[in-house]
C-alpha atoms as a PDB file:
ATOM      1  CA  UNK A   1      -9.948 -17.094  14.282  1.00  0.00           C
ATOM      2  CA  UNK A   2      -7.773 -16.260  11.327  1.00  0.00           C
ATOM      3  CA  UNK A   3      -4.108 -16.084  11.470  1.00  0.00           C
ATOM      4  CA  UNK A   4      -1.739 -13.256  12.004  1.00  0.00           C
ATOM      5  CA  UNK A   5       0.645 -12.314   8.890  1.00  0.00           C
ATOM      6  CA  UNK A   6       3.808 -14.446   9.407  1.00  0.00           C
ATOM      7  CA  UNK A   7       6.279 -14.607   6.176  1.00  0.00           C
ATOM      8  CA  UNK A   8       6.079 -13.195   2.510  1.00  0.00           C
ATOM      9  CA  UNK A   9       3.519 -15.529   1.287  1.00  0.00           C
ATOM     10  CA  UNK A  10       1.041 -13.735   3.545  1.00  0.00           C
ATOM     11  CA  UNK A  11       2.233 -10.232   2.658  1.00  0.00           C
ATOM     12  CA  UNK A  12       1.710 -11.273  -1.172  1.00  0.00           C
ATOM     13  CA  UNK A  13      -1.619 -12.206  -0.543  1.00  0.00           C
ATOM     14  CA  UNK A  14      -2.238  -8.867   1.111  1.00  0.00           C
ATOM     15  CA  UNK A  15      -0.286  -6.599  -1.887  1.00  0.00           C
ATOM     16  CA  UNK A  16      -2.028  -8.830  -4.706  1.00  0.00           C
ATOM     17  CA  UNK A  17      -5.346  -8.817  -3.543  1.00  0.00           C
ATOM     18  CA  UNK A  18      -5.142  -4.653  -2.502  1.00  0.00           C
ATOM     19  CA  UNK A  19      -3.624  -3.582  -5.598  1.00  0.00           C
ATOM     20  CA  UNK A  20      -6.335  -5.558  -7.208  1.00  0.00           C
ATOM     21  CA  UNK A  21      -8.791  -3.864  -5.767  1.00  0.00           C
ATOM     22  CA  UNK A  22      -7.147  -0.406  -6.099  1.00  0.00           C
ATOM     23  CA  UNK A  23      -6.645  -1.284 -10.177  1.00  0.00           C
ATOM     24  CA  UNK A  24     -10.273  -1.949 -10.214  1.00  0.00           C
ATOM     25  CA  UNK A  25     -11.583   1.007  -7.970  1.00  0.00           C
ATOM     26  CA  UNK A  26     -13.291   4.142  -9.562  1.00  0.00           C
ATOM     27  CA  UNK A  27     -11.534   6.988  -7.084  1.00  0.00           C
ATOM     28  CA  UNK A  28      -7.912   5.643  -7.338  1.00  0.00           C
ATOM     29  CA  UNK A  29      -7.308   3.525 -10.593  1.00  0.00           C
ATOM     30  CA  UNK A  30      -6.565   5.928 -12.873  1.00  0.00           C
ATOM     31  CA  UNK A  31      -3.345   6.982 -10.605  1.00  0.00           C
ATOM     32  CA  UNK A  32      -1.706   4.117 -11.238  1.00  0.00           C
ATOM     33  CA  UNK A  33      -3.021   2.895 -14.887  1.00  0.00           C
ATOM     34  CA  UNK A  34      -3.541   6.610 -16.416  1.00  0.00           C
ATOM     35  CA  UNK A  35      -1.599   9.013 -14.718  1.00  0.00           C
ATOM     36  CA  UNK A  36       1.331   6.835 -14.044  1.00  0.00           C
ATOM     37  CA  UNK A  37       0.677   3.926 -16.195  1.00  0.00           C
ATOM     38  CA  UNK A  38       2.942   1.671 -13.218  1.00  0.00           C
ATOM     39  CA  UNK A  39       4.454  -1.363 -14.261  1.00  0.00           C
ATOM     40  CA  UNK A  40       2.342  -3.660 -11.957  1.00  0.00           C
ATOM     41  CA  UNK A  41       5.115  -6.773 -12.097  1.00  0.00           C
ATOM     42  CA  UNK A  42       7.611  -4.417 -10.819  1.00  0.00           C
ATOM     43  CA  UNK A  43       5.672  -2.449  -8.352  1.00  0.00           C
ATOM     44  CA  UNK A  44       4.389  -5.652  -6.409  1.00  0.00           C
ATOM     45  CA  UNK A  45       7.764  -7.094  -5.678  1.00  0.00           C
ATOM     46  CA  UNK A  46       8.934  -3.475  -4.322  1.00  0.00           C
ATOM     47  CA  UNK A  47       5.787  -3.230  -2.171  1.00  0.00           C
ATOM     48  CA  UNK A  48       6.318  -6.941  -1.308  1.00  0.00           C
ATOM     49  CA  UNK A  49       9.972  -5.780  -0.548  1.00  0.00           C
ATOM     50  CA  UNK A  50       8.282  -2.806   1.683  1.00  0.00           C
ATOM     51  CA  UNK A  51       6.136  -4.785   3.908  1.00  0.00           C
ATOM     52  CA  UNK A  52       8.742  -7.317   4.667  1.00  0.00           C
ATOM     53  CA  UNK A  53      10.782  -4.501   6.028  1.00  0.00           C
ATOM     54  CA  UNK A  54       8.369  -3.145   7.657  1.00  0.00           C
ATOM     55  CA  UNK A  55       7.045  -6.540   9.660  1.00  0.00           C
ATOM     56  CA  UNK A  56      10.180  -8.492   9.477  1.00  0.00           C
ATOM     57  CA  UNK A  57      13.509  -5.855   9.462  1.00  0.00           C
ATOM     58  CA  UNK A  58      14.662  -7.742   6.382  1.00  0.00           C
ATOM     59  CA  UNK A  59      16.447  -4.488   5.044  1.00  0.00           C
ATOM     60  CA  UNK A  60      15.807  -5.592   1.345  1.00  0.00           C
ATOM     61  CA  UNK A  61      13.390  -2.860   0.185  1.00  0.00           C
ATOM     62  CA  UNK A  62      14.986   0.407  -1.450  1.00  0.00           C
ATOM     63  CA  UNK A  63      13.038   3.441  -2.441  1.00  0.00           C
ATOM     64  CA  UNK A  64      11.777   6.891  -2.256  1.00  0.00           C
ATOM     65  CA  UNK A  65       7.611   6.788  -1.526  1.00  0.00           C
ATOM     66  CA  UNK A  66       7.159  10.242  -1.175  1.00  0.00           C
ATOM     67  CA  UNK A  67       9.004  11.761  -4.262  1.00  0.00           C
ATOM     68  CA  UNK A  68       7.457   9.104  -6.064  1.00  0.00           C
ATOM     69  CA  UNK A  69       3.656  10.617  -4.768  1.00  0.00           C
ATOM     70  CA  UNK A  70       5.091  13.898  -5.012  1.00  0.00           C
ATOM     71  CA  UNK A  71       5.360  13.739  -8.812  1.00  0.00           C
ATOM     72  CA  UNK A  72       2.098  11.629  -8.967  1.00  0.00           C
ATOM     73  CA  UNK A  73       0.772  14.728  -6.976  1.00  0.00           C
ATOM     74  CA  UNK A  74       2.310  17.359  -9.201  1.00  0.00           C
ATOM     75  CA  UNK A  75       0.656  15.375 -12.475  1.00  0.00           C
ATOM     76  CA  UNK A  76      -3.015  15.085 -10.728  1.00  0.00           C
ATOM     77  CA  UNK A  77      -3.897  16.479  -6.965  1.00  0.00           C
ATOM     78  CA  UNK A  78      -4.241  13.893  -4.443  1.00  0.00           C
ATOM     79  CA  UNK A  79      -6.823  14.558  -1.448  1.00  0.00           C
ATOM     80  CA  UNK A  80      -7.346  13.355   1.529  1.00  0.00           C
ATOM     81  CA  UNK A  81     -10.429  11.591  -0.236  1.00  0.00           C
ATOM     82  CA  UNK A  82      -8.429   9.800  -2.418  1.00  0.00           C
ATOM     83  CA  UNK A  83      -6.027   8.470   0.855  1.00  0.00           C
ATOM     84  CA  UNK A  84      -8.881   7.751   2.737  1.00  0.00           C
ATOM     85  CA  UNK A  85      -9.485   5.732   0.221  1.00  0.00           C
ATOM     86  CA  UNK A  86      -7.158   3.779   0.089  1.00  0.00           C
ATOM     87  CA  UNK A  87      -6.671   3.405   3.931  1.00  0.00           C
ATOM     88  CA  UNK A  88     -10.333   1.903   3.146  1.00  0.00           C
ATOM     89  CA  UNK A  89      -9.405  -0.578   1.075  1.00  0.00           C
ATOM     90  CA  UNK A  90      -5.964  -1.357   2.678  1.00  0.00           C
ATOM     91  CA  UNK A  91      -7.446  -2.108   5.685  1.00  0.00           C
ATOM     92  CA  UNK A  92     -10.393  -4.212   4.559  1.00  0.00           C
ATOM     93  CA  UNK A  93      -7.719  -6.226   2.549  1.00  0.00           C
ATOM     94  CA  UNK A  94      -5.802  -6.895   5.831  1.00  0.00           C
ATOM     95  CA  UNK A  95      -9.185  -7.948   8.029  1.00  0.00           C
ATOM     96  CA  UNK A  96     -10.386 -10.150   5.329  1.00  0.00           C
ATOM     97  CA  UNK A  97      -7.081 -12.238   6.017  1.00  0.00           C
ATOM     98  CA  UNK A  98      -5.710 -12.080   8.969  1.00  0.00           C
ATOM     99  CA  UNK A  99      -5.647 -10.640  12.342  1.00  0.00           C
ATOM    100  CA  UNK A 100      -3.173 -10.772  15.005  1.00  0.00           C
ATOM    101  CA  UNK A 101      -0.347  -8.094  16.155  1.00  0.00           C
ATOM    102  CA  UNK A 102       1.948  -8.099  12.578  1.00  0.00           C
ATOM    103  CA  UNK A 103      -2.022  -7.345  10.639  1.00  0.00           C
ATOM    104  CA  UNK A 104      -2.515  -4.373  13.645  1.00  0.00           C
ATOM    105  CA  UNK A 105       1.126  -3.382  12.704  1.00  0.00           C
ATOM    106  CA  UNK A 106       0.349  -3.101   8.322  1.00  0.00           C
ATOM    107  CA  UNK A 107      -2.424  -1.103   9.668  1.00  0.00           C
ATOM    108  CA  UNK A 108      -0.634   1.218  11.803  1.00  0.00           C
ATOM    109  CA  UNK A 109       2.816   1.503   9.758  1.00  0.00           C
ATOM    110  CA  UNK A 110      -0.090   2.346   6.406  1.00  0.00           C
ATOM    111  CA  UNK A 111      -1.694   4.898   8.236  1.00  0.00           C
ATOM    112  CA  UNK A 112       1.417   6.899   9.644  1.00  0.00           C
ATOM    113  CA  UNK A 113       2.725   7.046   5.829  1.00  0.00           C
ATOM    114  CA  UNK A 114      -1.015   8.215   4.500  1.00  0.00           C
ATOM    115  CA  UNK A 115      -0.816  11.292   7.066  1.00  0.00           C
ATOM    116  CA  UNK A 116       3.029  11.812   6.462  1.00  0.00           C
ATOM    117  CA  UNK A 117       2.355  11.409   2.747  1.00  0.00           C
ATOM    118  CA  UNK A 118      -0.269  13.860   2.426  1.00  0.00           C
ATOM    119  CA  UNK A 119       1.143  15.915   5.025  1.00  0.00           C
ATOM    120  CA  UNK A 120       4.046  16.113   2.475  1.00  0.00           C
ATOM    121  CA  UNK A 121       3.019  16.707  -1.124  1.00  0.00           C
END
């Protein structure tokens, strides 16, 4: 049985390993090392930051997702291919990990912002 997520070092694991994969993947790569060339040190403590709110009410993480995909948008469409995507390889990250009710709750809390994201832009 693997464990559930249960304090930053285990939502690092999940944002380093996913935005590894994502870097790497032919569909959504060039988003974030072409089109908006992100400064990966930088995006992986906000995202860190994110999650921690998200699981653990920590109240660190400030920022604005969806203007942020809106202008990614505006520079190259995004489909719902392209967040299916990465719902793919978000939750495949999580399951490779862990398991238990804060993994179900990543899952969950990722796939309300994919629809409201591309509800959005």
């Amino acid at each position: 049985m693997k464990q559930d997520i249960s304090n930053n070092s285990d939502i690092e694991k999940v944002v380093s390993v996913f935005y590894e994969r994502v870097k790497n993947d032919d569909l959504l790569g060039h988003f974030f090392t072409g089109v908006m060339n992100v400064n990966w040190d930088k995006h992986f403590v906000m995202m860190c930051s994110f999650w921690e709110n998200v699981l653990f009410y920590t109240g660190d993480y400030e920022g604005d997702p969806l203007n942020v995909h809106k202008t990614i948008h505006s520079k190259e469409p995004t489909t719902t291919v392209h967040f299916e995507r990465w719902m793919k390889l978000f939750n495949a990250t999580v399951d490779e990990f862990f398991e238990g009710k804060n993994a179900e709750k990543m899952k969950m809390h990722a796939k309300s912002i994919s629809s409201v994201m591309l509800s959005k832009i």
